[in-house]
Each structure stands twice: as C-alpha cells, then as structure tokens.
Protein backbone atom coordinates (compact mmCIF):
# COMPACT_ATOMS: atom_id res chain seq x y z
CA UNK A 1 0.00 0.00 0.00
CA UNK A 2 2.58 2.38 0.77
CA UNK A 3 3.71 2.60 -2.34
CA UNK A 4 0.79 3.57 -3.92
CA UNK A 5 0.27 6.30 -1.27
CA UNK A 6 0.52 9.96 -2.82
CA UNK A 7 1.93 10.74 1.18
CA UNK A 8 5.73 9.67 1.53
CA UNK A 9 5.88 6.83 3.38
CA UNK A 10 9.28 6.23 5.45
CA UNK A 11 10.70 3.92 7.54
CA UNK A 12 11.74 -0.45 7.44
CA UNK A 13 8.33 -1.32 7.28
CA UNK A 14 7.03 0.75 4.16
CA UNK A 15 10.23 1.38 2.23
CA UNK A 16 14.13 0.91 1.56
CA UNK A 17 14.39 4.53 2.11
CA UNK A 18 15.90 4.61 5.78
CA UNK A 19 17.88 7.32 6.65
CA UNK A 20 19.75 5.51 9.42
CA UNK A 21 20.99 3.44 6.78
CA UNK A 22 21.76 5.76 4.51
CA UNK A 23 23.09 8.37 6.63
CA UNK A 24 26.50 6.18 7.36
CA UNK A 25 27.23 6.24 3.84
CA UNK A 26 29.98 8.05 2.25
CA UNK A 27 28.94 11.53 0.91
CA UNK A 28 30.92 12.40 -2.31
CA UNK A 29 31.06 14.47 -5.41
CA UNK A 30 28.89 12.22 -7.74
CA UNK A 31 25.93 13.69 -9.47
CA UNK A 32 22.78 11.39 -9.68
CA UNK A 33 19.82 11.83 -12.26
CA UNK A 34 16.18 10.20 -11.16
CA UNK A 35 12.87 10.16 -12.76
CA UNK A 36 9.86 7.76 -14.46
CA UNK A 37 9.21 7.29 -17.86
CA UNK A 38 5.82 5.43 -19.66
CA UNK A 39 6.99 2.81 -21.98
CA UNK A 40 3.95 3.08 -24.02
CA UNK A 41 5.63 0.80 -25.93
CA UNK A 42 5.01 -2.43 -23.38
CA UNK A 43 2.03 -0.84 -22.22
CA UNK A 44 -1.79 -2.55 -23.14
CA UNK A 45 -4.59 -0.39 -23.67
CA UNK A 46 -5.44 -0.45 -20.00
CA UNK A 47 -2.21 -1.30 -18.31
CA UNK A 48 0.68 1.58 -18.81
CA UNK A 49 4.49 -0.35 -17.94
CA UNK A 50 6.09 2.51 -16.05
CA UNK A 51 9.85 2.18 -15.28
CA UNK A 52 12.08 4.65 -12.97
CA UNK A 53 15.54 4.77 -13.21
CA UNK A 54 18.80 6.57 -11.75
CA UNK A 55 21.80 7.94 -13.66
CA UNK A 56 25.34 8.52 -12.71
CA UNK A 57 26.49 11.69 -14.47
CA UNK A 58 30.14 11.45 -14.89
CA UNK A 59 29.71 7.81 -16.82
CA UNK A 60 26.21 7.24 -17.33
CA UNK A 61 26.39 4.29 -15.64
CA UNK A 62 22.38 3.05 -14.85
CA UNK A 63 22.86 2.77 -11.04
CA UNK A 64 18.61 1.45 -10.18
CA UNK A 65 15.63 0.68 -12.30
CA UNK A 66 12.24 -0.16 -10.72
CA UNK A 67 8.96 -0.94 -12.16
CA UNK A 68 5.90 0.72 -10.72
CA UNK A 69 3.50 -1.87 -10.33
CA UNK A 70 0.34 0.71 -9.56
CA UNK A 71 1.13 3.61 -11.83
CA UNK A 72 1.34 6.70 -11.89
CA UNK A 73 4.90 6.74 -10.07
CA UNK A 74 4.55 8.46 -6.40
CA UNK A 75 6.94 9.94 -3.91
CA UNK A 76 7.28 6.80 -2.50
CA UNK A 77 8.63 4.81 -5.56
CA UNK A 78 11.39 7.55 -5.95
CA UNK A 79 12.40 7.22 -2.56
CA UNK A 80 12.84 3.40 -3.30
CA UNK A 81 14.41 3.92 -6.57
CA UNK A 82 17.08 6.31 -4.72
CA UNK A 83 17.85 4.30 -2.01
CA UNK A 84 18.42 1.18 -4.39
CA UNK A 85 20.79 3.36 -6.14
CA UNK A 86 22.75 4.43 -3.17
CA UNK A 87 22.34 0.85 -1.18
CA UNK A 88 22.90 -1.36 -4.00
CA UNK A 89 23.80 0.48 -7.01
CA UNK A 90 24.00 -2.23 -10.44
CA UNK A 91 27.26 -0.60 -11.55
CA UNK A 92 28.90 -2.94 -8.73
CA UNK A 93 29.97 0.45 -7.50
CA UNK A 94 30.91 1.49 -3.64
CA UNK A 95 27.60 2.05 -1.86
CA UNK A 96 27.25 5.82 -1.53
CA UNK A 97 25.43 9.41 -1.01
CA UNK A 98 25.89 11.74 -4.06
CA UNK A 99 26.79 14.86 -3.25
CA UNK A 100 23.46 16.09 -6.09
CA UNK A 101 20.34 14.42 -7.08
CA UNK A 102 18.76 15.92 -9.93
CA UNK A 103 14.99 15.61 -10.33
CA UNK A 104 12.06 16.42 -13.03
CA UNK A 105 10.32 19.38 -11.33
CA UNK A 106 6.97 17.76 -9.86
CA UNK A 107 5.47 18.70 -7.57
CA UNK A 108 5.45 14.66 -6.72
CA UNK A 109 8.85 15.05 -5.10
CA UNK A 110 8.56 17.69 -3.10
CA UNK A 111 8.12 16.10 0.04
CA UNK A 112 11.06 14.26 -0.57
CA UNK A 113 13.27 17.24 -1.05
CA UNK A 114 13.99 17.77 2.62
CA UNK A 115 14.61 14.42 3.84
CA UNK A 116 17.55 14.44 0.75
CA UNK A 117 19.00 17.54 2.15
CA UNK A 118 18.98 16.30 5.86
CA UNK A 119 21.32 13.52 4.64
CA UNK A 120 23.84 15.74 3.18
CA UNK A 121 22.40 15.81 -0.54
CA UNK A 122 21.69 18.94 -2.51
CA UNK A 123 18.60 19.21 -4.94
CA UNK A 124 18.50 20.12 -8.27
CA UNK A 125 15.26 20.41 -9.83
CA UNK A 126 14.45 21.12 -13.37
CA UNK A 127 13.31 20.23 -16.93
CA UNK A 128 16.26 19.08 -18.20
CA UNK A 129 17.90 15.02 -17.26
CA UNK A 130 20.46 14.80 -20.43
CA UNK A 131 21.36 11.46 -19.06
CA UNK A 132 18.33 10.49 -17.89
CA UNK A 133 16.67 11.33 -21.34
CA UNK A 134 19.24 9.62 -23.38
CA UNK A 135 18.69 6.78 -21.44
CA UNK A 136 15.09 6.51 -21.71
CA UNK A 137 15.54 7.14 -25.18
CA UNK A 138 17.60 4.35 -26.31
CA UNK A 139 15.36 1.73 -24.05
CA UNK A 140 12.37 3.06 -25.72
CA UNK A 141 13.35 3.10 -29.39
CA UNK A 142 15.05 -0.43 -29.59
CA UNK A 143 11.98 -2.05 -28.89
CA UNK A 144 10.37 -0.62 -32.11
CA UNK A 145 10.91 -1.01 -35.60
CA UNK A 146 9.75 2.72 -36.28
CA UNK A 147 10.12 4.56 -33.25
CA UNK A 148 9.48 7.95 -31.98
CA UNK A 149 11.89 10.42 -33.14
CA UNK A 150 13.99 11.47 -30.02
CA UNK A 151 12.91 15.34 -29.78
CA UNK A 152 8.83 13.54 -29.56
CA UNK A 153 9.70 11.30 -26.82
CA UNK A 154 11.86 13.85 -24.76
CA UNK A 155 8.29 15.43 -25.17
CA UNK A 156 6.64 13.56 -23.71
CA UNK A 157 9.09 12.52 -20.83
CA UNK A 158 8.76 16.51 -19.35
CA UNK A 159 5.14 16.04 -19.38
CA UNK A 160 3.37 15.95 -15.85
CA UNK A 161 1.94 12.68 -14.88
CA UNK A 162 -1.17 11.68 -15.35
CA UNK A 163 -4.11 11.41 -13.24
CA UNK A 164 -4.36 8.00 -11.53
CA UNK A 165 -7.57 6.50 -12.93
CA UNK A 166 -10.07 5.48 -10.37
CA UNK A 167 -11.31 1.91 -9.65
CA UNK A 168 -12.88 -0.25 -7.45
CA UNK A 169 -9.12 -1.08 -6.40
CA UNK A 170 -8.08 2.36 -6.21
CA UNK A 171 -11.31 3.56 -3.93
CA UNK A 172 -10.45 0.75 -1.90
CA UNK A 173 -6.56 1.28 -1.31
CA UNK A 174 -7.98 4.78 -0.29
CA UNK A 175 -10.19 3.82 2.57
CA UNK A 176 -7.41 1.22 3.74
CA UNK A 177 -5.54 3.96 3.91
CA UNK A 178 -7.90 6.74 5.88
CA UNK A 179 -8.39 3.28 8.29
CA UNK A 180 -4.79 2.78 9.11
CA UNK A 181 -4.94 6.74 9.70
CA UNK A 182 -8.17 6.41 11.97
CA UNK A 183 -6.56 3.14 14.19
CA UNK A 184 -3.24 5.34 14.23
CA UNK A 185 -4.87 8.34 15.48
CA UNK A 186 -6.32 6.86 18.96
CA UNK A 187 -2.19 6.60 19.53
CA UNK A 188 0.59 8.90 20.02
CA UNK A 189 3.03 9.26 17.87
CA UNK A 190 6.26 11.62 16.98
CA UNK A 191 4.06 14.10 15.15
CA UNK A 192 0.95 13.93 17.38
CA UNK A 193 1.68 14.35 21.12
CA UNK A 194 -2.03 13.78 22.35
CA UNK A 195 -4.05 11.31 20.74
CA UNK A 196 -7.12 12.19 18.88
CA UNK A 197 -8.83 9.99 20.49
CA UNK A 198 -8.63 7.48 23.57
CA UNK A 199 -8.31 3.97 21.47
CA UNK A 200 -10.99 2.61 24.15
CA UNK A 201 -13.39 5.24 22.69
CA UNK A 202 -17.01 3.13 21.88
CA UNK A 203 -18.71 4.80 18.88
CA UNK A 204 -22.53 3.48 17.84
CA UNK A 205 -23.52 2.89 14.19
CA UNK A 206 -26.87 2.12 13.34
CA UNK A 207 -26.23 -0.63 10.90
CA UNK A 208 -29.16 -2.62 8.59
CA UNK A 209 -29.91 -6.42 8.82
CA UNK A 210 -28.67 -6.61 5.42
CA UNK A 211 -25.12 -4.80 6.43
CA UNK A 212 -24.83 -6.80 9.22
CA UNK A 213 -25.56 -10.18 7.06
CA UNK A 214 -22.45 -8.93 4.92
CA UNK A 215 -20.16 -8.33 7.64
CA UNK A 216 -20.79 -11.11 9.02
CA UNK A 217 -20.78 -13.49 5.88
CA UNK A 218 -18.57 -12.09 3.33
CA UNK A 219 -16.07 -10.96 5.31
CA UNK A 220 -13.03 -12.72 7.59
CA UNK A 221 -15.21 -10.75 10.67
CA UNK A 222 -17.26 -14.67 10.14
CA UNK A 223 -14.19 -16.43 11.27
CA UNK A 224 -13.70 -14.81 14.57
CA UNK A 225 -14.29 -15.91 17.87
CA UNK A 226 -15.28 -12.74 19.93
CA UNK A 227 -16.21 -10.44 17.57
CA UNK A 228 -18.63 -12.39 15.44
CA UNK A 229 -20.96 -13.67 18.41
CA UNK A 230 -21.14 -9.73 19.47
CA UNK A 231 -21.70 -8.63 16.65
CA UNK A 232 -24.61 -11.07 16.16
CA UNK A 233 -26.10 -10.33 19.71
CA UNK A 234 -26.24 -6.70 18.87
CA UNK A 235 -27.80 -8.26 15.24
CA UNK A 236 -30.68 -10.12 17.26
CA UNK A 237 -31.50 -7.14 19.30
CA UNK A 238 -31.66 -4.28 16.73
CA UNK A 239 -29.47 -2.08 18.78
CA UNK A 240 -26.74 -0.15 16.82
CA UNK A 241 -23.84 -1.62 16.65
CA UNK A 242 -21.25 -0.28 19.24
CA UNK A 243 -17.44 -1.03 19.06
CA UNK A 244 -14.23 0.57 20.25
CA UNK A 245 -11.90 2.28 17.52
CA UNK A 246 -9.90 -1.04 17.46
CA UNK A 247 -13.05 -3.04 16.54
CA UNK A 248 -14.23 -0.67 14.00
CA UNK A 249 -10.62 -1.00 12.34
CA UNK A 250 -11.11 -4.05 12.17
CA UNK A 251 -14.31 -4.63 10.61
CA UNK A 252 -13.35 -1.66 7.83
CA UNK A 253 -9.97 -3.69 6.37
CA UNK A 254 -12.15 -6.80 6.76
CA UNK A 255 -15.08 -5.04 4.46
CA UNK A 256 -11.94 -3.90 2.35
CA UNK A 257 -10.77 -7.10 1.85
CA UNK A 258 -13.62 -9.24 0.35
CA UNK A 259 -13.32 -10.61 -2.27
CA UNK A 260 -16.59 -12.83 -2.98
CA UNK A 261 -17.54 -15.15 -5.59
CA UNK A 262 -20.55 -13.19 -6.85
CA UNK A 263 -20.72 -10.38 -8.49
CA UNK A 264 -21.07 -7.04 -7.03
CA UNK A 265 -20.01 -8.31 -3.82
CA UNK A 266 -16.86 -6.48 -3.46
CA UNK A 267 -18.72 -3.11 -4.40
CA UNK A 268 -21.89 -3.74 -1.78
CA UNK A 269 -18.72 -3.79 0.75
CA UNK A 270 -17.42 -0.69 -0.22
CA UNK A 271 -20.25 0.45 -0.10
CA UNK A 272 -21.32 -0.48 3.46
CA UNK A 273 -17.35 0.35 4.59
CA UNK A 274 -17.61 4.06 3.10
CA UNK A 275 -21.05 4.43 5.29
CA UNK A 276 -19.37 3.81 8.37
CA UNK A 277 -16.27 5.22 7.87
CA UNK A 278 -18.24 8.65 7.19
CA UNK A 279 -20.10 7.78 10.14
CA UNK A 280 -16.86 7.03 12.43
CA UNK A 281 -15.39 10.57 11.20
CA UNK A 282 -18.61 12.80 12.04
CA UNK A 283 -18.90 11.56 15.16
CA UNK A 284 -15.00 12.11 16.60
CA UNK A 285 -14.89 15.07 14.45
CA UNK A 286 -11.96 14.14 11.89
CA UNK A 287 -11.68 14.49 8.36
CA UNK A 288 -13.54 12.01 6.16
CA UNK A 289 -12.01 9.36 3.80
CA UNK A 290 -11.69 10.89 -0.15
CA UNK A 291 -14.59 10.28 -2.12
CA UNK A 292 -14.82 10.63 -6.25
CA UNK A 293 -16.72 9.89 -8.54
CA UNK A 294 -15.54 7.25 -10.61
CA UNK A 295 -15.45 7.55 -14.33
C-alpha cells in the first residue's frame, strides 16, 4: 500500500528509504539523475508499464531501475528507486550518497526534497535530465521497428503525470488507507503528542440487517471468535452496533478485503465500509475518507 500512497511513506516497514541506513554512507562528489518514464511501448490499452531509473552523471552508468506496479509513479517509488541506487547500485559500484540528485520538477517530489537535504544531498530540480533522457531514449526506441523520433519522446518525458484513474481497487486502497490513519490516530506518535482519540473510545452505528448479514458473511469478521458472536447479539437485538476504535478498524480492512464469488459483492462492501467510515469521522470530528466519482 505504501507505495501507492501519494503521502511519503518512510521507515523499514514501508520502504528501503531509511535514513539511518543511509546516513552512514559516504557523501561524495557524484551527481545522480532520477525520474519515471511510460513505456507506451510495453504498455496494453489499459495497463501503462512505467519504469524509474537513476543515472550517474560522470559515466552514465544506470545505477537502479524499478517498475511501478500501480502507476502513476509516487513519492514513494522515488524514494525506493534512490535508495536502491545508493544501497545497492547495479554498476557494482561502492555504496554511496551523491553529493546532487537531480529531479524532473513535480510537484510529486517535493516532500522528498527535505529528507535528501537532511542527509547531506543537494537538490537540483528542473526540466532538463540529459542522461536520464538519453537513457530513456535508447530503451524506448530499440523495442520498435519505427520509433518515436527522439525530440517527440523527450516530449513527452517533461510532461506531468497523469491522473491515476479510479477503480474499485483504487477507492479501496484509499479507505485502507484513511483506516490505518483512523486506528493510528487513537495513539501517540512523533508528530501527534495527544491522541485524537482514547483507542478505548465506543462509537454506535446504526447498521441494517442486510449490512450486518455482509459483515458477518462475506467478510473474515465470520471467522472470529469474539467479535462475530457480538456482533450477532447486537444483530438479534436491533441495537446499533457499538465497538471501540480497534473493533471498528477491524471490521473496515475486513469489508476492504472481500473478495466474494458473486458479483457485485466487493462493491456492496465498499459500499457499506464508506457508510461507516463517514459515520466514524462525524462523530470524533476528523476528516472524512476521499470520495470521487468514478469515471
């Protein structure tokens, strides 16, 4: 998930970028290029093959490459892709911090910028990645018997990325997310002193027979020991359903994660997740998840 996440994502458990492992590295003069580029030449109708890659200056040496599996590329795939190229670089070179990293101007990378110059590296943003482009260049055109001309695909490399298109799979990966934010939030952390929210905090939601029936069928809520003969108490009596912030957590990545042999059943969960999760923010006064429209 967290590389799908428009919000950098840090840390051993959501990416290779880890500054206390990249901080020991040796800082020197070297001169690193970094973007994406849409091989529209692999790509299917529905299915666009992005690739990122990272440049050594001096020698043009191709020190990462990374496929983004859920394109468009995000903050947090570049942070991967650098990190590879400092960690493990393919030019069998020493491991090491260039002294400049030199990045397309999106605003994508922006909240990357800082973290880069707390380890030592300065940023150079702009339109133009001569070693980059050349590079991109060459992979594209030898995989086509008439290629794009290389002033056409340049072109198109220093154009903005486009809009991720939205899907069942997207609108779900966005409510994961807002949940892991909501179970996070009865918790203190670095940023947040005070909690939000005590995690002990019991919120009602008035929940139909045929919700319930879902939850408690289609989802891995049915395999539980505790929460499934609650839940069906509270069923049997009509009451709203009242659980803590944990519980509700719970139940919301369970509704995301059905799967169901018929059809429409992933979409009824959504569905029933995106009720309560509006429900869950109203009532402790936080922000929402994102809803669009799909088109």
């Amino acid at each position: 998930m967290w590389e799908w996440s428009d919000t950098l994502k840090l840390g051993k458990s959501s990416s290779a970028f880890v500054k206390k492992n990249l901080r020991p590295l040796p800082l020197i003069d070297d001169e690193f290029e970094a973007d994406f580029f849409c091989d529209f030449v692999s790509s299917g109708k529905d299915d666009d093959s992005w690739m990122g890659m990272v440049i050594e200056r001096e020698h043009g040496s191709l020190l990462a490459t990374e496929d983004v599996r859920l394109p468009p590329p995000t903050v947090n795939n570049l942070a991967n892709l650098l990190a590879h190229a400092m960690l493990r670089p393919l030019d069998a070179g020493d491991r090491r911090r260039p002294g400049t990293i030199h990045l397309r101007d999106r605003p994508q990378w922006q909240e990357l910028v800082p973290h880069l110059q707390q380890l030592g590296m300065e940023v150079g943003l702009g339109q133009d990645l001569p070693w980059f482009d050349e590079a991109a260049i060459e992979w594209i055109q030898r995989k086509r018997e008439h290629p794009p001309s290389a002033e056409e695909i340049k072109a198109v490399l220093r154009k903005p990325f486009p809009q991720r298109k939205r899907t069942l799979f997207t609108d779900v990966m966005d409510l994961m997310e807002w949940t892991d934010a909501f179970g996070k939030g009865a918790y203190p952390s670095r940023k947040v002193a005070v909690p939000l929210y005590d995690p002990a905090t019991v919120v009602p939601v008035q929940l139909t027979a045929d919700e319930l029936a879902a939850i408690l069928t289609t989802t891995d809520i049915a395999k539980t020991k505790k929460l499934r003969p609650r839940l069906e108490a509270m069923a049997a009596e009509g009451q709203a359903v009242e659980l803590d912030i944990h519980e509700w957590s719970w139940v919301l990545f369970a509704l995301c994660s059905t799967k169901g042999t018929e059809k429409g059943v992933p979409n009824h969960s959504l569905r029933i997740a995106r009720r309560i999760a509006d429900h869950l923010a109203e009532a402790l006064g936080i922000d929402g998840p994102r809803w669009e429209r799909r088109k």
